[in-house]
PDB file of N, CA and C in Angstrom:
ATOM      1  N   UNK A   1       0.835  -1.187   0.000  1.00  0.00           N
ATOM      2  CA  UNK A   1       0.000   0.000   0.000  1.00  0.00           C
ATOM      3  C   UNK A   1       0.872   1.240   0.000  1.00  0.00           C
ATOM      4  N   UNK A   2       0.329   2.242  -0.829  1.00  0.00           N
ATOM      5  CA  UNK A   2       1.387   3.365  -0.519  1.00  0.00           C
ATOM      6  C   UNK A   2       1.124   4.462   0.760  1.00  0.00           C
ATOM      7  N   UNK A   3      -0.018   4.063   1.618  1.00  0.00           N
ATOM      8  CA  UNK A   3      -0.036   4.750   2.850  1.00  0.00           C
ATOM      9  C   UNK A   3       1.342   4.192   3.409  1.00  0.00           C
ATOM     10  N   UNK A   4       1.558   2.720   3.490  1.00  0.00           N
ATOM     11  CA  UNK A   4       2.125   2.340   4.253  1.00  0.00           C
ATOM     12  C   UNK A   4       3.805   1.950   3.764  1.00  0.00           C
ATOM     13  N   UNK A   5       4.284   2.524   2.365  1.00  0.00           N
ATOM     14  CA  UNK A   5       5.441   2.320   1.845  1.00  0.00           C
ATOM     15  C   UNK A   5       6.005   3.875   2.252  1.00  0.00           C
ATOM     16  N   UNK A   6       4.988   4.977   1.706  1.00  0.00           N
ATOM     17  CA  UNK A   6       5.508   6.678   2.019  1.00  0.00           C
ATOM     18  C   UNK A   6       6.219   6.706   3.206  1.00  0.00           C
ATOM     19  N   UNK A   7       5.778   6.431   4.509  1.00  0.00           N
ATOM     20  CA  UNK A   7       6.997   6.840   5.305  1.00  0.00           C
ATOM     21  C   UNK A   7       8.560   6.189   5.196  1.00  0.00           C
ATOM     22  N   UNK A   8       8.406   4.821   4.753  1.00  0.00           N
ATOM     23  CA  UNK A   8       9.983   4.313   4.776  1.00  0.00           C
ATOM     24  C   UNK A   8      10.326   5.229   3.258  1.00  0.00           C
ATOM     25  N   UNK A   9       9.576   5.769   2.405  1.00  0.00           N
ATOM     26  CA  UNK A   9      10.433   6.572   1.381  1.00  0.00           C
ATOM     27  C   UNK A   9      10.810   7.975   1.995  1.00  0.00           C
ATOM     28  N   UNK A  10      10.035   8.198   2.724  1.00  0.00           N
ATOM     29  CA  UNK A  10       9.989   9.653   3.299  1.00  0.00           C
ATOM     30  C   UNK A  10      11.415   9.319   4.666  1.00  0.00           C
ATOM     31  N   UNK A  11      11.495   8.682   5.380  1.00  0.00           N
ATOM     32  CA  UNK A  11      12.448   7.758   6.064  1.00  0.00           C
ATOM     33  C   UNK A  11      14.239   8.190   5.093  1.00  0.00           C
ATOM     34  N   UNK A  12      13.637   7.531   3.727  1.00  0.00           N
ATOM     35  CA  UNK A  12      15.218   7.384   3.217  1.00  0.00           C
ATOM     36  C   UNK A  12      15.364   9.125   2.651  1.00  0.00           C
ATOM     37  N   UNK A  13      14.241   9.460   1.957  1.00  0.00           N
ATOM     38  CA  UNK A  13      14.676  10.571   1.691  1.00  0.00           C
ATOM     39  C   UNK A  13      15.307  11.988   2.835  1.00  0.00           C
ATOM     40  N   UNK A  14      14.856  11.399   3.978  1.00  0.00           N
ATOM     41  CA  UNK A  14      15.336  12.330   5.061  1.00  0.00           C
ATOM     42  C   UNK A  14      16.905  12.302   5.202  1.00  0.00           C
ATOM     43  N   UNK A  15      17.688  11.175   4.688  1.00  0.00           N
ATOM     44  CA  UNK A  15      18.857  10.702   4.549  1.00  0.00           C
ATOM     45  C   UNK A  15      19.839  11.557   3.319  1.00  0.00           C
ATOM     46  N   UNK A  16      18.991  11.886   2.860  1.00  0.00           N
ATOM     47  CA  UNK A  16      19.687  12.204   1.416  1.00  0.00           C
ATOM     48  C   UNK A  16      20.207  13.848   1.151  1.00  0.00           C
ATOM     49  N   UNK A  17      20.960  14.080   0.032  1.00  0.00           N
ATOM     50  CA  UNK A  17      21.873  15.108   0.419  1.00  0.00           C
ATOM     51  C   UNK A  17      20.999  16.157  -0.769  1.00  0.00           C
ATOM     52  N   UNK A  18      20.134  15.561  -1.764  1.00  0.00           N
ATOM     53  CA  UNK A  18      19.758  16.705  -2.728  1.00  0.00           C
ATOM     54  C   UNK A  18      18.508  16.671  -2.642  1.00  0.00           C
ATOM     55  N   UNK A  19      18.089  17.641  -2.995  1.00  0.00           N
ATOM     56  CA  UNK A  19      16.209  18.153  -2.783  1.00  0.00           C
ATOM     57  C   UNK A  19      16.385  19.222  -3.658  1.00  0.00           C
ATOM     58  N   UNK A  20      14.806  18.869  -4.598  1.00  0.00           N
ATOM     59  CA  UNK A  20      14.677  20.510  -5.672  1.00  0.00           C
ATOM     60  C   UNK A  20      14.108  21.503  -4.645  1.00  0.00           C
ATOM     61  N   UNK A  21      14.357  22.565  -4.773  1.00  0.00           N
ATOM     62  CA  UNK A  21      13.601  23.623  -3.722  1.00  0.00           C
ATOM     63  C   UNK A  21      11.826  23.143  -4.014  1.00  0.00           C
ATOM     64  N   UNK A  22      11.465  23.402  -5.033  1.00  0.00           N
ATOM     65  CA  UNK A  22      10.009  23.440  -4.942  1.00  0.00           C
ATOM     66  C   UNK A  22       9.658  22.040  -4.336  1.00  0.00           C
ATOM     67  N   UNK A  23      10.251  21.144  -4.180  1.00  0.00           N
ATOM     68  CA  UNK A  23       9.958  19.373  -3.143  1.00  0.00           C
ATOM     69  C   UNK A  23       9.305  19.800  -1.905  1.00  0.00           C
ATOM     70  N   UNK A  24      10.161  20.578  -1.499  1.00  0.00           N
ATOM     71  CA  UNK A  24      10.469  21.325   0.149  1.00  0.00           C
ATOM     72  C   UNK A  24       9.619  21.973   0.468  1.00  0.00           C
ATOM     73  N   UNK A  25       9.513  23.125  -0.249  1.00  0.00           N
ATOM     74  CA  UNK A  25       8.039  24.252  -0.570  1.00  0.00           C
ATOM     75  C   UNK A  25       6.970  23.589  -0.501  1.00  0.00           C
ATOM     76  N   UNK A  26       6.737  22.404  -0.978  1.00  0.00           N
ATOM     77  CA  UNK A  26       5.188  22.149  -1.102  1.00  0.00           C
ATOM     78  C   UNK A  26       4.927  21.015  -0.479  1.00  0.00           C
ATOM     79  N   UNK A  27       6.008  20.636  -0.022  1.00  0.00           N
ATOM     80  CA  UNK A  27       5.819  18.835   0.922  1.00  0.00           C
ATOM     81  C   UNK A  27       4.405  19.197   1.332  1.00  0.00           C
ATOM     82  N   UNK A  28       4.077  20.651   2.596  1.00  0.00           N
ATOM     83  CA  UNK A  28       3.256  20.485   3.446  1.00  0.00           C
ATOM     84  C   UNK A  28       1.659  20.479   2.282  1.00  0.00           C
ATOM     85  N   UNK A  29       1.511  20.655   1.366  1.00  0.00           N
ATOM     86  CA  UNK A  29       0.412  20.928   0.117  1.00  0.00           C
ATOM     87  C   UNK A  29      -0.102  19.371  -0.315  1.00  0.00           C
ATOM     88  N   UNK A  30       0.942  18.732  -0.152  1.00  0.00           N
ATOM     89  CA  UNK A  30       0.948  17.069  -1.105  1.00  0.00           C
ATOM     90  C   UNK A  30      -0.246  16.249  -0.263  1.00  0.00           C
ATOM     91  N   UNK A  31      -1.434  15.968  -0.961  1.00  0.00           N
ATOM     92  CA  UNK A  31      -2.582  15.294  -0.373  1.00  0.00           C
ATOM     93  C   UNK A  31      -1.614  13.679   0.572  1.00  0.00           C
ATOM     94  N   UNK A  32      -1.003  13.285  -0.609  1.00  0.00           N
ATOM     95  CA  UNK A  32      -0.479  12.139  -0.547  1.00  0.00           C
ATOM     96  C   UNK A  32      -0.210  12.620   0.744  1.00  0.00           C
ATOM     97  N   UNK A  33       0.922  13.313   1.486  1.00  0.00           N
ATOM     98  CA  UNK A  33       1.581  13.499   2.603  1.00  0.00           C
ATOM     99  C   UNK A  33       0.720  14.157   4.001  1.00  0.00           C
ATOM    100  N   UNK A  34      -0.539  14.906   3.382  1.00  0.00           N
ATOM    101  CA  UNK A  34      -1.350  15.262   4.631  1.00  0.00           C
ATOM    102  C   UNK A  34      -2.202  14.188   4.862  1.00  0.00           C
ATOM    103  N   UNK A  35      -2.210  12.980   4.101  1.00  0.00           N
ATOM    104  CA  UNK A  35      -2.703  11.799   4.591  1.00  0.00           C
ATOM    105  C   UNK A  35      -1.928  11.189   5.717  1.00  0.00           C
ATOM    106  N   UNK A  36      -0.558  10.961   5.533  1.00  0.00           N
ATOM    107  CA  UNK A  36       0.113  10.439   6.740  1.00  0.00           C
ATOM    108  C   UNK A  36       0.352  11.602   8.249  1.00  0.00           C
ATOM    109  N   UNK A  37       0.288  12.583   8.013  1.00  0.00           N
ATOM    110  CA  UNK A  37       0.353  13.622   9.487  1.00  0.00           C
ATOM    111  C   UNK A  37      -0.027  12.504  10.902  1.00  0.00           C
ATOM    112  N   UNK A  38      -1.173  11.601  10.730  1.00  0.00           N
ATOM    113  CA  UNK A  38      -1.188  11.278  11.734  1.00  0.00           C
ATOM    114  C   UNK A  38      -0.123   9.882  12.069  1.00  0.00           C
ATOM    115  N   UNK A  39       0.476   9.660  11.453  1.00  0.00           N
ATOM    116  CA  UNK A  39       1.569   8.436  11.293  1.00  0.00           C
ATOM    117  C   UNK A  39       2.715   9.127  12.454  1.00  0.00           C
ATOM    118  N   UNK A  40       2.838   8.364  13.341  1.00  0.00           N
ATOM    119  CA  UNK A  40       3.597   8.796  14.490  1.00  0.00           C
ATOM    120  C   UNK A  40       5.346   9.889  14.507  1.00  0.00           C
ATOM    121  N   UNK A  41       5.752   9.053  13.115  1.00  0.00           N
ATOM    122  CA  UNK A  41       7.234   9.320  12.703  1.00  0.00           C
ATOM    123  C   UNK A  41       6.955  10.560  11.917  1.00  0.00           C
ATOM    124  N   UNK A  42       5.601  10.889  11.322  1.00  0.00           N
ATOM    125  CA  UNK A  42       5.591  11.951  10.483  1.00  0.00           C
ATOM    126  C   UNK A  42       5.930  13.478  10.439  1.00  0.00           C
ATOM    127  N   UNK A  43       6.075  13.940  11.843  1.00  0.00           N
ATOM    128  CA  UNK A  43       6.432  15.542  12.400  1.00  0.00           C
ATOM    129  C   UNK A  43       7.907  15.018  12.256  1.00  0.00           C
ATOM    130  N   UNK A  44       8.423  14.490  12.720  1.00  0.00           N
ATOM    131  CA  UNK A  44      10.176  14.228  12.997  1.00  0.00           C
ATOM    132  C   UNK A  44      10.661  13.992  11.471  1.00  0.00           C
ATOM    133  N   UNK A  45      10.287  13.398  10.625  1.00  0.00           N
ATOM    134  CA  UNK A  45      11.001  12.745   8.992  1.00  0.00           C
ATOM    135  C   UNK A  45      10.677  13.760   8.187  1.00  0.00           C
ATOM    136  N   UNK A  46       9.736  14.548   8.327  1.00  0.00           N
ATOM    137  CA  UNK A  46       9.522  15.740   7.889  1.00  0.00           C
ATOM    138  C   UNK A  46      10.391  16.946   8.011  1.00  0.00           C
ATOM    139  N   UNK A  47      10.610  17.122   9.418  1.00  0.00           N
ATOM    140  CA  UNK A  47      11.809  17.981   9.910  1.00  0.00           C
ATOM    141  C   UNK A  47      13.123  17.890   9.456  1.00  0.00           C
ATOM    142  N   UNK A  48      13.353  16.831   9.375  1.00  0.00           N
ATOM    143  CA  UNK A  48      14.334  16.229   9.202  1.00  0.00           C
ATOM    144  C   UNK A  48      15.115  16.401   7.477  1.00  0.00           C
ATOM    145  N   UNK A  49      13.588  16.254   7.246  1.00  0.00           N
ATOM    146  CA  UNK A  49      14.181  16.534   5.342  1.00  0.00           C
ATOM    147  C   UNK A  49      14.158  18.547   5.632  1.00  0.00           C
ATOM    148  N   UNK A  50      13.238  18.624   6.090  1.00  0.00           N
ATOM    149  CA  UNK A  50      13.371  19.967   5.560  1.00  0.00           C
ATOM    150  C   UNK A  50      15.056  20.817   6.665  1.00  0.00           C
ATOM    151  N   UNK A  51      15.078  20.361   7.849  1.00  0.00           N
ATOM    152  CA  UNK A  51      16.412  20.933   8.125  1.00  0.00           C
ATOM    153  C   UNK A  51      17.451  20.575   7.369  1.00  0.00           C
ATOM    154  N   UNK A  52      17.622  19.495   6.601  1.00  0.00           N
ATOM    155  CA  UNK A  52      18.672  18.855   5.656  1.00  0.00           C
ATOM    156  C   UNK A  52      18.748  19.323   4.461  1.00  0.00           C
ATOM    157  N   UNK A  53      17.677  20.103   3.910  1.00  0.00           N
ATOM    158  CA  UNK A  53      17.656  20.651   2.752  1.00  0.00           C
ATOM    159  C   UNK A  53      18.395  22.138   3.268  1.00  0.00           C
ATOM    160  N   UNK A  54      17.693  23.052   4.570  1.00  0.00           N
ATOM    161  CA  UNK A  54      18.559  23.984   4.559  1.00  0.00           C
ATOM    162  C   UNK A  54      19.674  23.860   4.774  1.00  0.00           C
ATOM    163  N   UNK A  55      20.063  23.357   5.716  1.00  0.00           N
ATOM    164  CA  UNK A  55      21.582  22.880   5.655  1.00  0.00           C
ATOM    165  C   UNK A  55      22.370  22.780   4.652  1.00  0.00           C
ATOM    166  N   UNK A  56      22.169  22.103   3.656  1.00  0.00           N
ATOM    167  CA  UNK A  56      22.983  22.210   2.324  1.00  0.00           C
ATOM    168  C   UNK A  56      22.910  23.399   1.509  1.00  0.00           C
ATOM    169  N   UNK A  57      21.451  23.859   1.702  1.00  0.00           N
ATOM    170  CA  UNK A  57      21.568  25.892   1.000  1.00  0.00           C
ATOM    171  C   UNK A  57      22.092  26.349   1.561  1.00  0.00           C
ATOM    172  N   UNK A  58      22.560  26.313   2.803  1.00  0.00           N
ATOM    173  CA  UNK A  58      23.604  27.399   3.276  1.00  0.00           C
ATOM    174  C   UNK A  58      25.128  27.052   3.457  1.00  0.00           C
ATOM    175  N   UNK A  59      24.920  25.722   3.323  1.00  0.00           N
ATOM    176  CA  UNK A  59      26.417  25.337   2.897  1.00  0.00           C
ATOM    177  C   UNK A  59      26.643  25.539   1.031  1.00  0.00           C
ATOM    178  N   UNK A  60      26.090  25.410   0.669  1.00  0.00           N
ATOM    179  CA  UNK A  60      26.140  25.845  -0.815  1.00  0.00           C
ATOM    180  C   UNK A  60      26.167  27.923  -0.913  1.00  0.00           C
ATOM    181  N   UNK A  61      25.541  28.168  -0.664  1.00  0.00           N
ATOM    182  CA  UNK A  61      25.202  29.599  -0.120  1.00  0.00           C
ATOM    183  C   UNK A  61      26.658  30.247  -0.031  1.00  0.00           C
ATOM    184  N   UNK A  62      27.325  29.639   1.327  1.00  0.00           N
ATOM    185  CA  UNK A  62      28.706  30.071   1.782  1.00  0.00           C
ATOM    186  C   UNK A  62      29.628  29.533   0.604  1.00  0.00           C
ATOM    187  N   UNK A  63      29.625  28.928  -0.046  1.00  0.00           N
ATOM    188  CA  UNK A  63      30.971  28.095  -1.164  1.00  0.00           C
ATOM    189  C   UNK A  63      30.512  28.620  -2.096  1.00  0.00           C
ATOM    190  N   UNK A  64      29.130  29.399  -2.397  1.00  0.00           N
ATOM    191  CA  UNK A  64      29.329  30.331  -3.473  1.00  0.00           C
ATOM    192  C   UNK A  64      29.568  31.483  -3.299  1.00  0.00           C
ATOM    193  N   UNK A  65      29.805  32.336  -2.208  1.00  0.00           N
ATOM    194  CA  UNK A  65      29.838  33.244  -1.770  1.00  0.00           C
ATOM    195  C   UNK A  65      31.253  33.383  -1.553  1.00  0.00           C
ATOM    196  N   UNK A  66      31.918  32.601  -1.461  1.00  0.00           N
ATOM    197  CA  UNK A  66      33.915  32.559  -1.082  1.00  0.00           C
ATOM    198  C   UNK A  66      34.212  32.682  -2.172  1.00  0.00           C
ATOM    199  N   UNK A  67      33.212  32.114  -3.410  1.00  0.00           N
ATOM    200  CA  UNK A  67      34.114  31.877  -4.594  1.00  0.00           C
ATOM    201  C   UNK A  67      33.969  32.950  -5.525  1.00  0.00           C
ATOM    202  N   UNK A  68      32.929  33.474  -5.760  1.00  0.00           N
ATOM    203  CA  UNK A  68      31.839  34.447  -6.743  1.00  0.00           C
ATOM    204  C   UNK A  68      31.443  35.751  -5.793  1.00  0.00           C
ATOM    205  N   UNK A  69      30.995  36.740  -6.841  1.00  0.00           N
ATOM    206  CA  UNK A  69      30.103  37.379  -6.849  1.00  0.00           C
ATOM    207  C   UNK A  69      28.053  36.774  -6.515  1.00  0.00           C
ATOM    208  N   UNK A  70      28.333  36.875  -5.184  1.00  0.00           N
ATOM    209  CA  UNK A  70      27.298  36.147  -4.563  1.00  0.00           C
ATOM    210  C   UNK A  70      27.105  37.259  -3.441  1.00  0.00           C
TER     211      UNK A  70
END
């Protein structure tokens, strides 16, 4: 079932190092995903992607900013 596959994808993707901005932007919009809210792991794997996505914009952010006109 994909109620019950989304969190172990949502799980790995919290792991991962690339995200398009608009993923991030609209996670909270995705029917698919306001179906699971009540799934216990769902506030934390959520967080999780979205602090991991900023994290890398501002590490990207700073390494373009040392290097360029940024």
């Amino acid at each position: 079932m994909v109620s019950q596959q989304l969190p172990t994808h949502l799980k790995t993707s919290s792991t991962q190092d690339s995200f398009q901005y608009w993923i991030v932007l609209f996670m909270s919009l995705n029917p698919a995903l306001q179906a699971l809210e009540a799934h216990p792991e769902y506030e934390s794997v959520m967080k999780k992607i979205d602090e991991r996505f900023w994290k890398n914009h501002d590490e990207l952010q700073e390494t373009l900013e040392a290097k360029g006109p940024l």
